[in-house]
Structure formats: structure tokens, C-alpha cells
N, C-alpha and C. Protein backbone atom coordinates (compact mmCIF):
# COMPACT_ATOMS: atom_id res chain seq x y z
N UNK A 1 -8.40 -15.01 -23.90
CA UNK A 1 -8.20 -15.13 -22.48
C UNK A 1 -6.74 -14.94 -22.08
N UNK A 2 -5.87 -15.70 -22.52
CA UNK A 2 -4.23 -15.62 -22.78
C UNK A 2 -3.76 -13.82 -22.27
N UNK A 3 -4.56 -13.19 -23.15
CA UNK A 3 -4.06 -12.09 -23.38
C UNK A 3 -4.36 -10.94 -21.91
N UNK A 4 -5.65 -11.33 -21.17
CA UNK A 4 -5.88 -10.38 -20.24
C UNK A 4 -5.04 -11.28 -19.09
N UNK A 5 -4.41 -12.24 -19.26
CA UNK A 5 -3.38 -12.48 -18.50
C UNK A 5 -1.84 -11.67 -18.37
N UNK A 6 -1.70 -11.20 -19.87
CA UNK A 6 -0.52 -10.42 -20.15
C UNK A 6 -0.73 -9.41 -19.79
N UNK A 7 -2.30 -8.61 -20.02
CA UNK A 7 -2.05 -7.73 -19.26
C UNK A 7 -1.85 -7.19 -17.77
N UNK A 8 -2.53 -7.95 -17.43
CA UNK A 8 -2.40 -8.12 -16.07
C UNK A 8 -1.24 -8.15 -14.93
N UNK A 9 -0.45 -8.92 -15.85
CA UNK A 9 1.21 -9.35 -15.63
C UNK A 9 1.88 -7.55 -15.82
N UNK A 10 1.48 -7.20 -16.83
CA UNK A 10 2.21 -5.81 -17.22
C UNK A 10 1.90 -4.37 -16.18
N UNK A 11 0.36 -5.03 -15.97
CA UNK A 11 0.15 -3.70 -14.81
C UNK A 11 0.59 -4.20 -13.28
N UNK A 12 0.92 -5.24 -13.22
CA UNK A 12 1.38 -5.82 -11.95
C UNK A 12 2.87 -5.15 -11.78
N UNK A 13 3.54 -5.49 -12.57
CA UNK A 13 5.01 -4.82 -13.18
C UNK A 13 5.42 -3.57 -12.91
N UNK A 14 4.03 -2.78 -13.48
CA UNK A 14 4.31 -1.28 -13.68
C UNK A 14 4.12 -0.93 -12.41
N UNK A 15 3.27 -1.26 -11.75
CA UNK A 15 2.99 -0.67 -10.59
C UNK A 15 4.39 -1.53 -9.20
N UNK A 16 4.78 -1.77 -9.60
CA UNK A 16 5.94 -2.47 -8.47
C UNK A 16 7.07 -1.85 -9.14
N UNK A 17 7.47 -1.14 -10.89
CA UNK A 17 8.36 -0.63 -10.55
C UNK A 17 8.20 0.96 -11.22
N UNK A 18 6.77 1.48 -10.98
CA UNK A 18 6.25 2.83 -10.65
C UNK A 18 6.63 3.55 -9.47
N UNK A 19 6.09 4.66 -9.91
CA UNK A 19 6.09 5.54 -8.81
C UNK A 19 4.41 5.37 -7.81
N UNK A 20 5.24 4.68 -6.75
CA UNK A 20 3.72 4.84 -5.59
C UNK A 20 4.19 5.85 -4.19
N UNK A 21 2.64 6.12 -4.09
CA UNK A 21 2.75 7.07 -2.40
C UNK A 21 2.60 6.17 -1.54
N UNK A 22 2.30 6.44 -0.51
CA UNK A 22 1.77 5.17 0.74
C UNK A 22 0.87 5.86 1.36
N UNK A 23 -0.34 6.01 1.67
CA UNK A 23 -1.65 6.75 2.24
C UNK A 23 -1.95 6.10 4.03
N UNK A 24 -0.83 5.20 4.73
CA UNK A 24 -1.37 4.31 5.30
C UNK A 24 -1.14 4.85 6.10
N UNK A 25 -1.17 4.35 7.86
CA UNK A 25 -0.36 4.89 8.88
C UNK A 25 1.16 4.22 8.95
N UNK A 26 1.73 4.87 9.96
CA UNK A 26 2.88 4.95 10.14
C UNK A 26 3.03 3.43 10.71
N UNK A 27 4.36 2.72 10.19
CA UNK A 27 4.83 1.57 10.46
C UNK A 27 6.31 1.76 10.83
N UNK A 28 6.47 1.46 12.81
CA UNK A 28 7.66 1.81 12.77
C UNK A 28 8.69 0.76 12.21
N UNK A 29 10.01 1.27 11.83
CA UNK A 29 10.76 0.63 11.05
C UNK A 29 10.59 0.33 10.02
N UNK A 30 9.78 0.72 8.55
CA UNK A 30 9.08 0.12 7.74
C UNK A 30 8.53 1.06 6.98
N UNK A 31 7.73 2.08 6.92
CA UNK A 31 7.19 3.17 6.57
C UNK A 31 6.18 4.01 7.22
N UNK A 32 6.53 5.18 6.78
CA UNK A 32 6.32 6.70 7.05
C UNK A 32 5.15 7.20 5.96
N UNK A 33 3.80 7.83 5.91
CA UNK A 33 3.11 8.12 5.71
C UNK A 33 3.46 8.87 4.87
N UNK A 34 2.57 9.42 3.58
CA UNK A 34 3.06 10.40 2.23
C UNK A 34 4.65 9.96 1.70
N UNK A 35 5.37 8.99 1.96
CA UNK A 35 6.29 8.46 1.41
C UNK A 35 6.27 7.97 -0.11
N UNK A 36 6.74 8.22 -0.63
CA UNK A 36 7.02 8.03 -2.66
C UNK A 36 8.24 7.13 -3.10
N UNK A 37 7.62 6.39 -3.13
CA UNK A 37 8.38 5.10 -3.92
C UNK A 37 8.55 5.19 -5.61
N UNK A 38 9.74 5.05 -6.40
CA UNK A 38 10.49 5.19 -7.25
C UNK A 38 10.90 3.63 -7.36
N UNK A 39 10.56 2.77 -8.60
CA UNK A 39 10.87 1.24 -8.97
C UNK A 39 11.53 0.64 -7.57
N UNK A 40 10.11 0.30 -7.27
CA UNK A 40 9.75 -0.83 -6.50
C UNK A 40 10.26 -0.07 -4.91
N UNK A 41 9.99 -1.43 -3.81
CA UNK A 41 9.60 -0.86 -2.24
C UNK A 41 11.00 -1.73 -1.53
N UNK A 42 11.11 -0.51 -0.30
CA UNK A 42 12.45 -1.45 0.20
C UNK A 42 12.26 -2.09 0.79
N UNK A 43 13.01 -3.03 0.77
CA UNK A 43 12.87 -4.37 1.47
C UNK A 43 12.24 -4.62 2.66
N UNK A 44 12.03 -4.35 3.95
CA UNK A 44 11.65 -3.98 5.24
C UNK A 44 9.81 -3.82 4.84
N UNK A 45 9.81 -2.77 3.76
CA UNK A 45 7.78 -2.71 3.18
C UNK A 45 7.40 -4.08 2.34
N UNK A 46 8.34 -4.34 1.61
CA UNK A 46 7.91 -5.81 0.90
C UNK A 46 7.60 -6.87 1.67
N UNK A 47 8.45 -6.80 2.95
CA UNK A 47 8.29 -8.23 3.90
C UNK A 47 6.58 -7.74 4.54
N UNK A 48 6.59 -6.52 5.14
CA UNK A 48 5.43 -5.76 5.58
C UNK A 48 4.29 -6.40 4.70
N UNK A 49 4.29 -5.99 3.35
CA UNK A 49 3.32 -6.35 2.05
C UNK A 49 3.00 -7.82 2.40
N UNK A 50 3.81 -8.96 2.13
CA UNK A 50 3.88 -10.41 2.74
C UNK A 50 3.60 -10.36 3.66
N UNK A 51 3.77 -10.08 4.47
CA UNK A 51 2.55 -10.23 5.91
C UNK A 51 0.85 -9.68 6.16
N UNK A 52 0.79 -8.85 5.84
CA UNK A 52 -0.29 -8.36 5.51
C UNK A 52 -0.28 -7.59 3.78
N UNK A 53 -0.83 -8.44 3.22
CA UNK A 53 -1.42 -7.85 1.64
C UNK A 53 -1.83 -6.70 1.26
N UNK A 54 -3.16 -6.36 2.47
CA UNK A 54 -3.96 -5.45 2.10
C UNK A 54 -3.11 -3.90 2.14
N UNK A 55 -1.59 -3.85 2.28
CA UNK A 55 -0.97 -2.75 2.73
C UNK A 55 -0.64 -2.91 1.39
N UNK A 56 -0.68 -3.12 0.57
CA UNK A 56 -0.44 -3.24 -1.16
C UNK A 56 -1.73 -2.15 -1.93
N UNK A 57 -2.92 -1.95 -1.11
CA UNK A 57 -3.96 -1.74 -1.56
C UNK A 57 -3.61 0.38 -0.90
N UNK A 58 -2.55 0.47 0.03
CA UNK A 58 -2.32 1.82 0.55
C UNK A 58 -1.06 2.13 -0.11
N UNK A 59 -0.83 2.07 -1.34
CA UNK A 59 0.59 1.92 -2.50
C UNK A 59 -0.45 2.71 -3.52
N UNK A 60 -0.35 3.56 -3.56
CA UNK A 60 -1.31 4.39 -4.36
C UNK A 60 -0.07 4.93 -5.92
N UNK A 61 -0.95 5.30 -6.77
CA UNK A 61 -0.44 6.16 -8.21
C UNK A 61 -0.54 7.56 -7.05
N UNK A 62 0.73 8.09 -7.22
CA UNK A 62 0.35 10.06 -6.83
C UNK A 62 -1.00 10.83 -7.35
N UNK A 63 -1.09 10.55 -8.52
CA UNK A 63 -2.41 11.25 -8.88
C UNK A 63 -3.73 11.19 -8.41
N UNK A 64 -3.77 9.49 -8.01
CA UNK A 64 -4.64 9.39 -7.38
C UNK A 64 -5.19 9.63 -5.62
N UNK A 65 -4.23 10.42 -5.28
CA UNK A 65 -4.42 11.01 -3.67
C UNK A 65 -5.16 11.68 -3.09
N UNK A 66 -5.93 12.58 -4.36
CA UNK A 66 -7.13 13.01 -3.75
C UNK A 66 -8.07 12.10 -3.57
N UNK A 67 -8.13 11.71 -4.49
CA UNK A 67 -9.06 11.21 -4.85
C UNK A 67 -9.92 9.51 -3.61
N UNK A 68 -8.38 9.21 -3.72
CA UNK A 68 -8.39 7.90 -2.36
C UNK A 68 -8.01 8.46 -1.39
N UNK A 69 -7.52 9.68 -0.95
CA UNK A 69 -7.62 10.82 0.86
C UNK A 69 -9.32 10.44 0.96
N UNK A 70 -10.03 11.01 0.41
CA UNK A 70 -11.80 10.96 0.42
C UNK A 70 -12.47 9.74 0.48
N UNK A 71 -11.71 9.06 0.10
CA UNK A 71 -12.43 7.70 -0.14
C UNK A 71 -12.23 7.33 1.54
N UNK A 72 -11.23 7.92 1.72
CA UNK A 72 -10.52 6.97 3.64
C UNK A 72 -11.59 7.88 4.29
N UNK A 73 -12.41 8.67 3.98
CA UNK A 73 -13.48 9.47 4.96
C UNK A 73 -14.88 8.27 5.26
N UNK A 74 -14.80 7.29 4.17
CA UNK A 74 -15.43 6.83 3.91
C UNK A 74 -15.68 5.26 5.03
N UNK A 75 -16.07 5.18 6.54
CA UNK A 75 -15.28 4.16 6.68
C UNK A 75 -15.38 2.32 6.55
N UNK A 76 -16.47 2.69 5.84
CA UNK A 76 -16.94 1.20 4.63
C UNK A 76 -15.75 1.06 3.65
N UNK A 77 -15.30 2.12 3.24
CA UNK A 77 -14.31 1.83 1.54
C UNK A 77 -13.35 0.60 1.82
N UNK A 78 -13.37 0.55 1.24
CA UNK A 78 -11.82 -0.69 0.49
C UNK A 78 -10.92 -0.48 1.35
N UNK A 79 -10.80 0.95 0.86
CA UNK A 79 -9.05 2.03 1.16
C UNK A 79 -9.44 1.74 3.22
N UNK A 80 -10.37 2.00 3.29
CA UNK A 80 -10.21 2.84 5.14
C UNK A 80 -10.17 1.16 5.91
N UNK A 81 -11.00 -0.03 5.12
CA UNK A 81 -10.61 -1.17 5.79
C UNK A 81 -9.02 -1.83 5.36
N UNK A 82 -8.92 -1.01 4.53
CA UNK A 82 -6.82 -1.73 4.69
C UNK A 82 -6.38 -0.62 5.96
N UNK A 83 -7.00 0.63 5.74
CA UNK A 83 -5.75 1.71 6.33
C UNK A 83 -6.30 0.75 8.24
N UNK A 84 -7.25 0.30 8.11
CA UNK A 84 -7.50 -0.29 9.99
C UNK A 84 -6.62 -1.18 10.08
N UNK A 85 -6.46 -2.36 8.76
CA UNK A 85 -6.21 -3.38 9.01
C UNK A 85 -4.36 -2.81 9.30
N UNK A 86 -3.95 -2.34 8.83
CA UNK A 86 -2.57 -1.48 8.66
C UNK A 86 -2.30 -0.99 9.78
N UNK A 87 -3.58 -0.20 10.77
CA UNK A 87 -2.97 0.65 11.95
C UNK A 87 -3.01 -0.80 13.15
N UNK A 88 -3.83 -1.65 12.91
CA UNK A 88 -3.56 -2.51 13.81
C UNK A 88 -2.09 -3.56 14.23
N UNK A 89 -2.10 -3.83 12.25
CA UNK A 89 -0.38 -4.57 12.45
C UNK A 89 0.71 -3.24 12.83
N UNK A 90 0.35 -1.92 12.44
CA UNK A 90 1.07 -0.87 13.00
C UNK A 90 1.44 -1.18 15.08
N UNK A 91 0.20 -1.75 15.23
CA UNK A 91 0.32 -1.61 16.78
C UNK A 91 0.61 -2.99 17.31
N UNK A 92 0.69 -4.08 16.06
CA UNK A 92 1.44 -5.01 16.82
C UNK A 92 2.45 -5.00 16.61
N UNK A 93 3.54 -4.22 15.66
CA UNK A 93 4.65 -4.47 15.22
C UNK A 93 5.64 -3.67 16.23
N UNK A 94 4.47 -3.02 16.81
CA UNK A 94 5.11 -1.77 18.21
C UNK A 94 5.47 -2.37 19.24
N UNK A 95 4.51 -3.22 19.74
CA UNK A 95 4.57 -4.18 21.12
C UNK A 95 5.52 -5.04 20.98
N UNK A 96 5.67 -5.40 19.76
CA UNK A 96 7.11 -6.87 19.72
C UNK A 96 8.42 -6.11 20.47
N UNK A 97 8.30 -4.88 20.27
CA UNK A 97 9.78 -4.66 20.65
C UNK A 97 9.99 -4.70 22.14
């Protein structure tokens, strides 16, 4: 048991200081759509991430972009209920200003 804890820990790791895309909508001040992250997210998307989680779930591997673009056609998937939950804090983060 110990051990699928380590791994877990290791893919948590890799992927925060991987290379991710962002598939989400646009967050002003914060991030820009098809954006590629190189070890780890700047500061401004991390606080974003902490506020809403599910924008962790639109942090994609590059390779996988086709593959999760299709899935967002989908609008039951995983992927298309973060990308709502995302365009909505997108539209409250608009109004604060």
C-alpha cells in the first residue's frame, strides 16, 4: 500500500514540474488558452488552481490534446464540466474589476 502512495507523490511531481498545455478558456490576468507550461505554473494560475481545483483537470500532457479537444465535444465529460466550471469563474473574475 506504502508504495502506490510513492507513486502517486511522483506523478503528482512530474506533472507540476512537466510540461502542461491549458485547454480551458481564457482567464483574464491569469491564463490564455493553448498556453505551455515548462516546471510548474505562474503564480497568478496556482492561486487560480486554489480557488477552483477543477482548472488542474484543463493542465493537460501536450500529447494528449487531441485526444481531450474531443472529449470537450462531449458535454457530459470530465474535461467539458471543468472547461464550464472555468468559463464561469472566467466571468466572475471579469466583473470584480
Amino acid at each position: 500500500m506504502p508504495e502506490k502512495k510513492v507513486e502517486k507523490q511522483k506523478t503528482d511531481q512530474g506533472r507540476k514540474q512537466g510540461t502542461v498545455l491549458y485547454i480551458g478558456p481564457a482567464i483574464i490576468g491569469v491564463v490564455v488558452p493553448g498556453t505551455v507550461y515548462n516546471n510548474g505554473l505562474p503564480k497568478p494560475l496556482e492561486e487560480a488552481v486554489k480557488e477552483l481545483p477543477s482548472l488542474r483537470r484543463l493542465l493537460i500532457d501536450p500529447k494528449d490534446a487531441g485526444k481531450t479537444r474531443k472529449e470537450l465535444n462531449d458535454p457530459q465529460s470530465a474535461i467539458s464540466v471543468c472547461y464550464k466550471n472555468a468559463s464561469e469563474y472566467a466571468g466572475r473574475r471579469g466583473t470584480k474589476r
